[in-house]
Protein backbone atom coordinates (compact mmCIF):
# COMPACT_ATOMS: atom_id res chain seq x y z
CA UNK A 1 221.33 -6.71 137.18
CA UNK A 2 220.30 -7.58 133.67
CA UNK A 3 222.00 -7.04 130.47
CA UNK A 4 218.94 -6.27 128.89
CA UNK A 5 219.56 -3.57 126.03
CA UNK A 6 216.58 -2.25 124.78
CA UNK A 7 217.45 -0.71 120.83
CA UNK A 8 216.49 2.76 119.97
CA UNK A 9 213.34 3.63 118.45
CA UNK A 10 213.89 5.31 115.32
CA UNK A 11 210.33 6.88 114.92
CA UNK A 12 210.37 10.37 114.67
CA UNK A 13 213.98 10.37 112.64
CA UNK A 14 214.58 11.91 109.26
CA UNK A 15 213.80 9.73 105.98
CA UNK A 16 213.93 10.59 102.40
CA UNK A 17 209.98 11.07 101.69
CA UNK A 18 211.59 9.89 97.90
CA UNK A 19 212.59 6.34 99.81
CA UNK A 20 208.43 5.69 101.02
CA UNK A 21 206.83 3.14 99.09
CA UNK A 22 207.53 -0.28 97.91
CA UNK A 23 210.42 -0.82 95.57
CA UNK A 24 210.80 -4.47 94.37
CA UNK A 25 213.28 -6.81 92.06
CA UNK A 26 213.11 -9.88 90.44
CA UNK A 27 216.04 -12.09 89.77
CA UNK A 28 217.60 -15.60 89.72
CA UNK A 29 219.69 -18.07 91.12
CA UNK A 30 221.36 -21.36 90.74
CA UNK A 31 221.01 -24.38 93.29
CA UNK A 32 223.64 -27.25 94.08
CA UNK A 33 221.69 -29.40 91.00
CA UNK A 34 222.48 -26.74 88.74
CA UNK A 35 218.66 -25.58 88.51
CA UNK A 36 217.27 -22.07 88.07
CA UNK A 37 215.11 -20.48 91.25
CA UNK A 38 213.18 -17.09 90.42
CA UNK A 39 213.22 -14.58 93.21
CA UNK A 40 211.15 -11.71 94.00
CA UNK A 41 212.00 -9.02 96.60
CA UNK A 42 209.67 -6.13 98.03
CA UNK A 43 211.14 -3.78 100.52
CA UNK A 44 208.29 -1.61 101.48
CA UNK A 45 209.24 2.03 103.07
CA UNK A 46 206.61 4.02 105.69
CA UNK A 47 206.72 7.56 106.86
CA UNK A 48 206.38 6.13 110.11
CA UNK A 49 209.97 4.96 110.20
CA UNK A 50 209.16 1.08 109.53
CA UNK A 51 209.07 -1.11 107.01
CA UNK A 52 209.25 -4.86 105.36
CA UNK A 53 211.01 -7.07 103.41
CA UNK A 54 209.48 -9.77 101.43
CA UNK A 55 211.16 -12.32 99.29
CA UNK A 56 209.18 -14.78 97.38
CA UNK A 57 210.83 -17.88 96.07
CA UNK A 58 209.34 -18.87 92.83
CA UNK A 59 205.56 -17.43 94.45
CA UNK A 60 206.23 -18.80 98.05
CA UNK A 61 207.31 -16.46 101.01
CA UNK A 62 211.11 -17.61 101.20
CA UNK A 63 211.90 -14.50 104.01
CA UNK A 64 210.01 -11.78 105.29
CA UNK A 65 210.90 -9.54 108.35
CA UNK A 66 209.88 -6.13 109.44
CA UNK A 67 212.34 -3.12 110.39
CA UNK A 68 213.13 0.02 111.27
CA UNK A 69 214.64 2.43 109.13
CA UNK A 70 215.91 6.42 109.16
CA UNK A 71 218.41 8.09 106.16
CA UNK A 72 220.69 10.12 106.47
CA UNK A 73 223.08 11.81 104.23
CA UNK A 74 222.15 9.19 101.21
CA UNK A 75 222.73 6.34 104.24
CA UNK A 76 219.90 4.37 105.34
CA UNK A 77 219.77 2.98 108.87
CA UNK A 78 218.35 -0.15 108.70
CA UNK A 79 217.61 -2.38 111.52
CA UNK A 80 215.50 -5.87 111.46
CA UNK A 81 212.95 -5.72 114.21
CA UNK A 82 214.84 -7.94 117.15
CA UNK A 83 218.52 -6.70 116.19
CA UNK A 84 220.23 -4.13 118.33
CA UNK A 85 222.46 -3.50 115.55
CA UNK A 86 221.92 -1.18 112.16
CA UNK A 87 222.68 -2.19 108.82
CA UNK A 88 224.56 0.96 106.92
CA UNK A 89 223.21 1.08 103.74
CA UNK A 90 224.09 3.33 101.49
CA UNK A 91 221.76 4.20 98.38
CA UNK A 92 220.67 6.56 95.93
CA UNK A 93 217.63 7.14 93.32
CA UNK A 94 217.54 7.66 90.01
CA UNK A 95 213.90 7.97 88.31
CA UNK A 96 212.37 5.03 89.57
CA UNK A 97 214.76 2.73 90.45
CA UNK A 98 216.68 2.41 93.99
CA UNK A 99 220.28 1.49 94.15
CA UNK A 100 221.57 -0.02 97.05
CA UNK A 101 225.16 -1.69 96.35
CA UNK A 102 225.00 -3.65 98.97
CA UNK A 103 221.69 -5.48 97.80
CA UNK A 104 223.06 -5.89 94.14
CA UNK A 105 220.54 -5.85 91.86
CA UNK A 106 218.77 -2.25 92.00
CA UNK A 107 214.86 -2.35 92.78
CA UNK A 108 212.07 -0.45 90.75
CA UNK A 109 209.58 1.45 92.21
CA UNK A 110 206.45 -0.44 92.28
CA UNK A 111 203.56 2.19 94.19
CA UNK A 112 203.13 5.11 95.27
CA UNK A 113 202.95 5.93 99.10
């Protein structure tokens, strides 16, 4: 008998048609030697319940991983493709700019679906 789980498939689930797009933020951080890194992170939203996050390290791709996404109730479900488990995010946006606390620093939006 296997213990093979397969995780839900979100498409067809609610989202915020305000949430599709890409929203990204720069920002920086200190290493060990005390220098500066730049960062850049996209998180791009489809109507088709996926998405992607990219993070550039100075202009290199430092992380990138698609997911699967639904809201709900100002809550986004978020799960990176191969996890069983989804993140609880909770967000909200104002103009053009998309808080999540749990990210930190709030992203901008940067297209239009």
């Amino acid at each position: 008998m296997s213990d093979d789980i397969t995780p839900e498939d979100y498409s067809g689930k609610s989202i915020d048609i305000n949430l599709v797009g890409a929203w990204s933020r720069t920002y920086s951080g200190r290493d060990s030697n005390n220098g500066i890194t730049i960062y850049s992170d996209t998180i791009r939203f489809t109507q088709d319940n996926l998405g992607t996050r990219t993070t550039f390290r100075f202009s290199e791709v430092f992380n990138l991983f698609p997911f699967q996404f639904y809201t709900q109730n100002n809550i986004i479900l978020f799960r990176p493709e191969g996890m069983e488990d989804a993140n609880r995010l909770d967000y909200h946006i104002l103009n053009d700019s998309l808080f999540i606390p749990q990210f930190g620093i709030p992203y901008v939006k940067s297209s239009v679906p």
